[in-house]
PDB file of N, CA and C in Angstrom:
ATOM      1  N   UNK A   1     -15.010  11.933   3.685  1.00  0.00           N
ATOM      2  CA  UNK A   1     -14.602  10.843   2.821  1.00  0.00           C
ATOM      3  C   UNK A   1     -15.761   9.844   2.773  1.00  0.00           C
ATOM      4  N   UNK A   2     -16.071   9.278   1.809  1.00  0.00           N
ATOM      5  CA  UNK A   2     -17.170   8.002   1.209  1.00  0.00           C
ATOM      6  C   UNK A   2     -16.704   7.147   1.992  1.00  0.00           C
ATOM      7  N   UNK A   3     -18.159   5.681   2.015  1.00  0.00           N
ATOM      8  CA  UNK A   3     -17.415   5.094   2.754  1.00  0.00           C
ATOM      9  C   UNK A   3     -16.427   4.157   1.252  1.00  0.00           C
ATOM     10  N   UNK A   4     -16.599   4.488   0.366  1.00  0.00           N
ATOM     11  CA  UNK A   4     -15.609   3.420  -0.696  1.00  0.00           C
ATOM     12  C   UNK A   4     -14.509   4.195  -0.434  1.00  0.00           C
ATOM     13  N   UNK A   5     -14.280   5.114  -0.361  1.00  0.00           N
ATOM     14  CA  UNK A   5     -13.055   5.968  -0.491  1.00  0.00           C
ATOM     15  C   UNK A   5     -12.256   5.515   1.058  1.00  0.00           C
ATOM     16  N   UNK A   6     -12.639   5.269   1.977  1.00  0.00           N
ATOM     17  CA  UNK A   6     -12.411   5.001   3.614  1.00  0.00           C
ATOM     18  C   UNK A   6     -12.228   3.382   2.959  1.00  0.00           C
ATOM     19  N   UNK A   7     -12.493   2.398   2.406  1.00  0.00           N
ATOM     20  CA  UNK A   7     -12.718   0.975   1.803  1.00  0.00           C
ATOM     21  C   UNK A   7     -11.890   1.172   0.917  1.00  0.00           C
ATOM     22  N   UNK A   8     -10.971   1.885  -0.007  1.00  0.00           N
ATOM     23  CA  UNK A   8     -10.283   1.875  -0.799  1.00  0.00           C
ATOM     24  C   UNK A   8      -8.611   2.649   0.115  1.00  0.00           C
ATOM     25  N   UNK A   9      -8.579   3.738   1.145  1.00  0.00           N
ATOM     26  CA  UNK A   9      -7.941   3.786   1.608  1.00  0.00           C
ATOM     27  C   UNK A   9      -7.507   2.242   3.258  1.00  0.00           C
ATOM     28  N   UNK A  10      -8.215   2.274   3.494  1.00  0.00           N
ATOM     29  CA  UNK A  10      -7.705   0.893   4.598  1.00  0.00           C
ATOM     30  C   UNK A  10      -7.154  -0.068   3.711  1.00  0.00           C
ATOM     31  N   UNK A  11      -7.380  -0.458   2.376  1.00  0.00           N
ATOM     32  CA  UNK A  11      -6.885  -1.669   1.504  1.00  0.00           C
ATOM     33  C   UNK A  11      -5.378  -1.208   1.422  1.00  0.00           C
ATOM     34  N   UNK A  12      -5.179  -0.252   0.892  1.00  0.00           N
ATOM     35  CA  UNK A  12      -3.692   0.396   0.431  1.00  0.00           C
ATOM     36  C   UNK A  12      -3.217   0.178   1.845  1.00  0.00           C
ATOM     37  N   UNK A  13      -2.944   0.774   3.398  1.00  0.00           N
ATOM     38  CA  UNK A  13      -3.063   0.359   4.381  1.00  0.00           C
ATOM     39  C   UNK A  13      -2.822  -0.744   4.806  1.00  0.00           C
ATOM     40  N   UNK A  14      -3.576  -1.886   4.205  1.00  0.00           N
ATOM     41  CA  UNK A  14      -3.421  -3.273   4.850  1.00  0.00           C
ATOM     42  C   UNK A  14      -2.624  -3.708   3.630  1.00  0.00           C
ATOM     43  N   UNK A  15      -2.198  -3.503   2.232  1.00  0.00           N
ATOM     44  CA  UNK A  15      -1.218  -3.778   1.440  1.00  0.00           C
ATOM     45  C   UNK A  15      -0.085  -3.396   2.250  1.00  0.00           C
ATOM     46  N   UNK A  16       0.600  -1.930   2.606  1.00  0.00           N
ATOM     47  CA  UNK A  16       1.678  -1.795   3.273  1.00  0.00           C
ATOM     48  C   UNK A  16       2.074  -2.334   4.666  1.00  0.00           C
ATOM     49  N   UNK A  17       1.133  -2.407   5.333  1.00  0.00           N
ATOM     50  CA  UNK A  17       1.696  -3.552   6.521  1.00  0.00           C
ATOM     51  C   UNK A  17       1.730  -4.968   6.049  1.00  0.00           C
ATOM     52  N   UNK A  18       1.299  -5.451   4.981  1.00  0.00           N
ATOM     53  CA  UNK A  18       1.624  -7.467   4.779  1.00  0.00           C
ATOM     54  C   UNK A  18       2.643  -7.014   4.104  1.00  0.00           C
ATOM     55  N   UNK A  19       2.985  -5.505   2.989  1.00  0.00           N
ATOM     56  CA  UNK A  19       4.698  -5.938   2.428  1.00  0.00           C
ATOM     57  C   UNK A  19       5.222  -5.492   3.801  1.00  0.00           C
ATOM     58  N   UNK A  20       5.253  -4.236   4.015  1.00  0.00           N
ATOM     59  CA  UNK A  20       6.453  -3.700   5.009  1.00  0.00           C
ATOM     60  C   UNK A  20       6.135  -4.546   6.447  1.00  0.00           C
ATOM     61  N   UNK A  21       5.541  -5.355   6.677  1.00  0.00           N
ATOM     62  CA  UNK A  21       5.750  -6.509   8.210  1.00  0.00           C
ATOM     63  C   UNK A  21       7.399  -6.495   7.960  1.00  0.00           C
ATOM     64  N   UNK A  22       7.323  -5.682  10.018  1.00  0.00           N
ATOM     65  CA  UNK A  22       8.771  -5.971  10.271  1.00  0.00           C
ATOM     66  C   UNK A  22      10.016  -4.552   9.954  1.00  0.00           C
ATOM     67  N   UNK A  23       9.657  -3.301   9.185  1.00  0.00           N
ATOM     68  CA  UNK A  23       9.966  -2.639   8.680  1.00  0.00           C
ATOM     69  C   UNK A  23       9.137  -1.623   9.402  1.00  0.00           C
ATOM     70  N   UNK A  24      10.041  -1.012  10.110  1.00  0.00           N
ATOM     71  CA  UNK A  24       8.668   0.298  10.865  1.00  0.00           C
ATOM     72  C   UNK A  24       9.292   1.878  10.355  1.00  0.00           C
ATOM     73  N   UNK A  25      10.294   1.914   9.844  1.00  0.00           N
ATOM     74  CA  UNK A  25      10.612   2.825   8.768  1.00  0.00           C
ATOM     75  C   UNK A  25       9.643   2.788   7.708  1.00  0.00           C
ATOM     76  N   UNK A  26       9.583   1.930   7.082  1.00  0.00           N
ATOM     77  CA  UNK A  26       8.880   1.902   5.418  1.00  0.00           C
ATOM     78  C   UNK A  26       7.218   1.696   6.239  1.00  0.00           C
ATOM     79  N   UNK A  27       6.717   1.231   6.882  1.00  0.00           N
ATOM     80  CA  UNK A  27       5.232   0.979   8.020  1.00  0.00           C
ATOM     81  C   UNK A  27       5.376   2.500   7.851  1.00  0.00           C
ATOM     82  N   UNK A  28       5.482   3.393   8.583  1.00  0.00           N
ATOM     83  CA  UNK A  28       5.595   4.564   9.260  1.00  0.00           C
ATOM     84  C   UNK A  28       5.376   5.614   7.856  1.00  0.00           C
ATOM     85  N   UNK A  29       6.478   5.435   7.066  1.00  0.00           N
ATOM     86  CA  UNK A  29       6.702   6.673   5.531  1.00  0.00           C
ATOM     87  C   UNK A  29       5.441   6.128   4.756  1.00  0.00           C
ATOM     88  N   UNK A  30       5.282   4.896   4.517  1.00  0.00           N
ATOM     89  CA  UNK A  30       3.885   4.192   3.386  1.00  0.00           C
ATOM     90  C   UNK A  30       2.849   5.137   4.131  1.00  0.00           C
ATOM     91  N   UNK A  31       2.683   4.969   5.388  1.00  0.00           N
ATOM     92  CA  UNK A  31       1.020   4.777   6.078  1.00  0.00           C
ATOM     93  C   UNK A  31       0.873   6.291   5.550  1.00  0.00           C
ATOM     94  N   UNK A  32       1.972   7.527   6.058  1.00  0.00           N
ATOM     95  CA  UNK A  32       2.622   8.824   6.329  1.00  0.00           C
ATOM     96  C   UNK A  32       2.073   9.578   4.482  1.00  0.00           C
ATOM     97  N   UNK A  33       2.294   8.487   3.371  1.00  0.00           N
ATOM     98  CA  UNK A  33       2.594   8.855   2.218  1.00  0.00           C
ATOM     99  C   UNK A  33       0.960   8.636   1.641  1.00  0.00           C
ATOM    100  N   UNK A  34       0.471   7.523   1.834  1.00  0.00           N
ATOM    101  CA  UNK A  34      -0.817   7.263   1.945  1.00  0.00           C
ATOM    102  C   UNK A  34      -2.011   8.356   2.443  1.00  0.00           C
ATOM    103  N   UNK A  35      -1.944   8.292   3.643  1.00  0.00           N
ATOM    104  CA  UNK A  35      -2.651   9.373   4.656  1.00  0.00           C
ATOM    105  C   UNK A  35      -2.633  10.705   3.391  1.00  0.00           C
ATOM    106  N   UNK A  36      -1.535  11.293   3.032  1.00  0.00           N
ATOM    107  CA  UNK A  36      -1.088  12.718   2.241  1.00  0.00           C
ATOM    108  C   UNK A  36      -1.869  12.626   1.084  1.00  0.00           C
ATOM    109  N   UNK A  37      -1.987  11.302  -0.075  1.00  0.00           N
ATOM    110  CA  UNK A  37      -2.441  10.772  -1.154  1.00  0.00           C
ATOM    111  C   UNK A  37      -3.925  11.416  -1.098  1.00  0.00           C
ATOM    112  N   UNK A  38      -4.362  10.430  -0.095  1.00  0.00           N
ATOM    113  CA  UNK A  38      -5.924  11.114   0.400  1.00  0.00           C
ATOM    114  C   UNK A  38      -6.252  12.461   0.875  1.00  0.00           C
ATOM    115  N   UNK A  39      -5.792  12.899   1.521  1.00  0.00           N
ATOM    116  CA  UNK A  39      -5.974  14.084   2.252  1.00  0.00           C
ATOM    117  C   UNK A  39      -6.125  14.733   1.118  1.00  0.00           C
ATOM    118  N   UNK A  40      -5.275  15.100  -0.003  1.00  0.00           N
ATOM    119  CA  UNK A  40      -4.930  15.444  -1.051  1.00  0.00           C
ATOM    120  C   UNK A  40      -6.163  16.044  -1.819  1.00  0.00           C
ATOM    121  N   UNK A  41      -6.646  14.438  -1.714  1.00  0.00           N
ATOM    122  CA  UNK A  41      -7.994  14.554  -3.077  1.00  0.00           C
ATOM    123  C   UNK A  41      -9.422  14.391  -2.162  1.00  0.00           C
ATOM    124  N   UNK A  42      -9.427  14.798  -0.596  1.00  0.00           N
ATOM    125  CA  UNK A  42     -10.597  14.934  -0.036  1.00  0.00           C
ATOM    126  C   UNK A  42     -11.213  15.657  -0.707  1.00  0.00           C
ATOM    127  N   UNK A  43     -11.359  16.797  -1.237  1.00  0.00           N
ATOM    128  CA  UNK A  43     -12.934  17.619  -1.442  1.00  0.00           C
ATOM    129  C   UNK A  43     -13.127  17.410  -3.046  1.00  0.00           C
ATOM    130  N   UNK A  44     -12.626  16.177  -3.510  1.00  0.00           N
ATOM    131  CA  UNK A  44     -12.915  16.178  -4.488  1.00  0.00           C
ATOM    132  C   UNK A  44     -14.366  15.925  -5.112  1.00  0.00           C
ATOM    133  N   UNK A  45     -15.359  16.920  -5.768  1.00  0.00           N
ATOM    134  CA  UNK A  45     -16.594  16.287  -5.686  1.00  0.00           C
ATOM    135  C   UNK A  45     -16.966  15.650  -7.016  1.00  0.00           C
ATOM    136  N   UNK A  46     -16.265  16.041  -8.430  1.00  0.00           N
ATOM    137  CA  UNK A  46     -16.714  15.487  -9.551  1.00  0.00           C
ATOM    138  C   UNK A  46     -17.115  13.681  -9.680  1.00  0.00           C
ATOM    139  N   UNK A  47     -17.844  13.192  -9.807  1.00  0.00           N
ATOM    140  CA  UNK A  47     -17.949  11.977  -9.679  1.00  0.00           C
ATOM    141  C   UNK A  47     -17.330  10.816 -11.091  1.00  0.00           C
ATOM    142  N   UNK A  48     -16.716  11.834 -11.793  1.00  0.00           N
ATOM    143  CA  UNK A  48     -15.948  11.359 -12.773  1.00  0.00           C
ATOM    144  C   UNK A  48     -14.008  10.945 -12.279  1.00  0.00           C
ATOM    145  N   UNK A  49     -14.018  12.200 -11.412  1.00  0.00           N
ATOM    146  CA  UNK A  49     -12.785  12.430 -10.695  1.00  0.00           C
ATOM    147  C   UNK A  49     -12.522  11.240  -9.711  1.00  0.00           C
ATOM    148  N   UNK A  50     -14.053  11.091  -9.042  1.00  0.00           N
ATOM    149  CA  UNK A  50     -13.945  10.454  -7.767  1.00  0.00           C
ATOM    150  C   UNK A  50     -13.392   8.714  -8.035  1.00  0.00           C
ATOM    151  N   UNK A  51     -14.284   8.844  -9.030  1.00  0.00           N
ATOM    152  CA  UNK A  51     -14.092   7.615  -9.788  1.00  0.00           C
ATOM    153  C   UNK A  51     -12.413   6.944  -9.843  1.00  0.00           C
ATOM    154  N   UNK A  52     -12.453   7.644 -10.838  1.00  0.00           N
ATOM    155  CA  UNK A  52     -10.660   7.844 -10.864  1.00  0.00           C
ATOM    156  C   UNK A  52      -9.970   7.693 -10.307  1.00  0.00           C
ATOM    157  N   UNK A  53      -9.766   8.036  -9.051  1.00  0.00           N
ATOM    158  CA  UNK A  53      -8.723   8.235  -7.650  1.00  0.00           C
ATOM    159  C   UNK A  53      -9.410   6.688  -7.178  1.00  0.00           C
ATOM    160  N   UNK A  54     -10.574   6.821  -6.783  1.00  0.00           N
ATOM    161  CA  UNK A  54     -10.746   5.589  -6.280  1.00  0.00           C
ATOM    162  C   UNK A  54     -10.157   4.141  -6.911  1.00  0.00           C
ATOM    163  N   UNK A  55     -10.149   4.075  -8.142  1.00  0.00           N
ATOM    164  CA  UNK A  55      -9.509   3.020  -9.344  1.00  0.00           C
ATOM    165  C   UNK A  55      -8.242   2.961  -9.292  1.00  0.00           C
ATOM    166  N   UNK A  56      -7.118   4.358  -8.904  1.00  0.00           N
ATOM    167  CA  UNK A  56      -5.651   4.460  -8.899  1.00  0.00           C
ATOM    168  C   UNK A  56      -5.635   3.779  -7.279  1.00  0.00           C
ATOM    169  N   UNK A  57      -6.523   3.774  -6.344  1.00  0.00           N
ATOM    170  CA  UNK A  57      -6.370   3.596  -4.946  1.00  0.00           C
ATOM    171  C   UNK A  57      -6.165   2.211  -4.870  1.00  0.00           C
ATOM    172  N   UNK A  58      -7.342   1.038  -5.864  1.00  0.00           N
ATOM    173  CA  UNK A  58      -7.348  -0.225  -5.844  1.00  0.00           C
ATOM    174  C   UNK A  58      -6.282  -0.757  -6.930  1.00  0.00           C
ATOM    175  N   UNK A  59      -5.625  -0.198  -7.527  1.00  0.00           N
ATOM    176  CA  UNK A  59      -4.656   0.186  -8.401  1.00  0.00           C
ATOM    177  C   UNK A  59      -3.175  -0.689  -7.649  1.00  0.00           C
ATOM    178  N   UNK A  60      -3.465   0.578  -6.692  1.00  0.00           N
ATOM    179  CA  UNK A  60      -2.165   0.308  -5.788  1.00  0.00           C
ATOM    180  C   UNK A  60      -1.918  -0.363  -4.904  1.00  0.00           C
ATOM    181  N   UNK A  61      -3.199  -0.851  -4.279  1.00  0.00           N
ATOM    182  CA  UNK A  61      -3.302  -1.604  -3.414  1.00  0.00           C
ATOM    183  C   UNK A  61      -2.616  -2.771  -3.998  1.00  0.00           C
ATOM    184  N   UNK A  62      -3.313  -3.415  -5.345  1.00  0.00           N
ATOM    185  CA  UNK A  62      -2.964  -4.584  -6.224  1.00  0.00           C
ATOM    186  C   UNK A  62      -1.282  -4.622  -6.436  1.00  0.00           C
ATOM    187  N   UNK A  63      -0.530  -3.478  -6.460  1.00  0.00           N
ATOM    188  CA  UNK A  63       0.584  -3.535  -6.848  1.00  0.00           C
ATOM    189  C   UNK A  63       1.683  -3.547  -5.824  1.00  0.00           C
ATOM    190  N   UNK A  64       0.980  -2.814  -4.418  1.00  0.00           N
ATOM    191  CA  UNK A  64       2.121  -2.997  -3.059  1.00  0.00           C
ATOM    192  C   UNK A  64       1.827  -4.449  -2.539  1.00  0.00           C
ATOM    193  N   UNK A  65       0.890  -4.986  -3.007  1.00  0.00           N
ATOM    194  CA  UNK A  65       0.471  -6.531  -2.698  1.00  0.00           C
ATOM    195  C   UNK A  65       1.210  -7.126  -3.651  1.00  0.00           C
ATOM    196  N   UNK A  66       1.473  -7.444  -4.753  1.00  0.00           N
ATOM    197  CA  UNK A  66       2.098  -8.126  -5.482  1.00  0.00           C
ATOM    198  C   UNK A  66       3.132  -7.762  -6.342  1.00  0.00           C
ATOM    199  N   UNK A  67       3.727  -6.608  -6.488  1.00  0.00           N
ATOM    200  CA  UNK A  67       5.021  -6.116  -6.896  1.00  0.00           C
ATOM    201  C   UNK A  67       6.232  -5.992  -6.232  1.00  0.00           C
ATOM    202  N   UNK A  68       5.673  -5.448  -4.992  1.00  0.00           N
ATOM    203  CA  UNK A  68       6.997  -5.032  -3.796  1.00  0.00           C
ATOM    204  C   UNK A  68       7.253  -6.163  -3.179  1.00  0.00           C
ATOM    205  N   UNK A  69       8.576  -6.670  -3.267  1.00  0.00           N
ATOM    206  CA  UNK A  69       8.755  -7.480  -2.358  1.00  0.00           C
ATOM    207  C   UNK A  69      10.545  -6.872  -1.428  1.00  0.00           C
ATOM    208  N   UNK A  70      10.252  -7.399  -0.349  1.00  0.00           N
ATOM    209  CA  UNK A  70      11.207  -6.619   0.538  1.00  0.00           C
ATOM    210  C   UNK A  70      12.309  -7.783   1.327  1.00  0.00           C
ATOM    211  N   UNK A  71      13.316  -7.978   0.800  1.00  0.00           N
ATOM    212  CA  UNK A  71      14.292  -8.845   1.015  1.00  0.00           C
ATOM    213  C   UNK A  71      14.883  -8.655   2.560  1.00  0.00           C
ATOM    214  N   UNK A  72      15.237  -9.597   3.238  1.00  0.00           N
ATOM    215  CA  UNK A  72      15.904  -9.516   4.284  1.00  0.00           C
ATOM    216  C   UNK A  72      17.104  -9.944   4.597  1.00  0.00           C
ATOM    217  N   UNK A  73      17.998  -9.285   5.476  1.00  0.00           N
ATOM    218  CA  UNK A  73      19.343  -9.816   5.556  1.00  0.00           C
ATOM    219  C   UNK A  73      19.332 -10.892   5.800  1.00  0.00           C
ATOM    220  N   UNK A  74      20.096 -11.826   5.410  1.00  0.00           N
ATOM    221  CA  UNK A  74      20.473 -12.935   5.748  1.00  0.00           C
ATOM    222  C   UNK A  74      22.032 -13.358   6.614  1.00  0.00           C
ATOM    223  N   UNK A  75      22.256 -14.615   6.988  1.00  0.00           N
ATOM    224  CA  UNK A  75      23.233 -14.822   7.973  1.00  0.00           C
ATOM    225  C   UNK A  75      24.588 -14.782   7.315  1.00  0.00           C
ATOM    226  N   UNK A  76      24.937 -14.260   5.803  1.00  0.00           N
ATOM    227  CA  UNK A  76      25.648 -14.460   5.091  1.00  0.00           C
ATOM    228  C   UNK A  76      26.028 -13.557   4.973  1.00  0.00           C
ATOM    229  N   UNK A  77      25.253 -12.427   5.421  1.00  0.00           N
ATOM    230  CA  UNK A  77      25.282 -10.696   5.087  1.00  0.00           C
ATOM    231  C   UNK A  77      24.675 -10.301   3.432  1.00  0.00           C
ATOM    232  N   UNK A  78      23.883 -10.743   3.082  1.00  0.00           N
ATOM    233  CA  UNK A  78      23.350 -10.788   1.836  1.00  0.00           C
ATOM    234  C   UNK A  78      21.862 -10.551   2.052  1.00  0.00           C
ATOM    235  N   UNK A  79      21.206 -10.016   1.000  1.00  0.00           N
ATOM    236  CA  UNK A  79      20.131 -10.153   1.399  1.00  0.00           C
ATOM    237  C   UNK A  79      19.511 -10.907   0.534  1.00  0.00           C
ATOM    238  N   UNK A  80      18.068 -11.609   0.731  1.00  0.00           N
ATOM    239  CA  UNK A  80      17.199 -12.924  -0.390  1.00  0.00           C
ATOM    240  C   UNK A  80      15.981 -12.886   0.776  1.00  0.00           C
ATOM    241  N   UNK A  81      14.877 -13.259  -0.417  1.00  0.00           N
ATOM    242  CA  UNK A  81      13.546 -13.669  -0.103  1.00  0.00           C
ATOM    243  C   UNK A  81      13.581 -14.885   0.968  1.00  0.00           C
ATOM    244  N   UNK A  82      12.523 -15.153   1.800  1.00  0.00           N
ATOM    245  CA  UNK A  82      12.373 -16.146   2.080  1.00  0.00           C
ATOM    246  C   UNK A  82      11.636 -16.947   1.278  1.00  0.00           C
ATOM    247  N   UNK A  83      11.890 -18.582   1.666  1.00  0.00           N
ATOM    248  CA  UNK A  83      11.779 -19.439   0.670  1.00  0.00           C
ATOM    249  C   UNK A  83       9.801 -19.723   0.664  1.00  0.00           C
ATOM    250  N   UNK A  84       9.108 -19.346  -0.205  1.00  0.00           N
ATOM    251  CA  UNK A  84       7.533 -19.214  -0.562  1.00  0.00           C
ATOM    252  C   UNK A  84       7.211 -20.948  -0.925  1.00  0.00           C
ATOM    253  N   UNK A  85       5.878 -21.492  -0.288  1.00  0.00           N
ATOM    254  CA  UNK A  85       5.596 -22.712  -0.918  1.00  0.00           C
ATOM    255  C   UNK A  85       5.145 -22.312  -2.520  1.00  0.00           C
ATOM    256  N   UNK A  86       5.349 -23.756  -2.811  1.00  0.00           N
ATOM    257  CA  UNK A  86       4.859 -23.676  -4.636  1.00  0.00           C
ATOM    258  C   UNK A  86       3.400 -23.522  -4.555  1.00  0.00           C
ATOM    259  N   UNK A  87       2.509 -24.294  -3.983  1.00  0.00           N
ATOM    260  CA  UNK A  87       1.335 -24.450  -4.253  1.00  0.00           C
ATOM    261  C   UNK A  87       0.474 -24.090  -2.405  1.00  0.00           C
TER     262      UNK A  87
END
């Protein structure tokens, strides 16, 4: 593996532990699902290809960082976000 490709896999990585903090089910299946993603497209050598995967990698990173958000039970038996500052 490149080192961008090793720099594009640790990002996805450090996206799923800041959403899934606290969650060692979803920690465990992400890292598990990740790891497979790559493994996947190791011998890939076209540099058109490489390209590609690498772009879907920072892709996703961008989107388990700012799409997923993971609600927690609350004392009500409900679940809701915790409360985020505005600024």
């Amino acid at each position: 593996m490149g080192s961008e490709a090793i720099q594009a896999y640790r990002a996805v990585l450090r996206a799923t532990r800041r959403t899934f903090a606290g969650d060692n089910v979803m920690l465990r299946e992400s890292a598990a699902e990740v790891r497979k993603k790559f493994e996947e497209n190791r011998h890939v050598t076209s540099p058109a290809d490489r390209g590609r995967l690498l772009e879907e990698a920072r892709e996703a990173s961008h989107f388990i960082s700012t799409m997923i958000v993971q609600a927690k039970l609350n004392e009500r038996g409900g679940y809701g976000m915790p409360s985020l500052p505005l600024f």
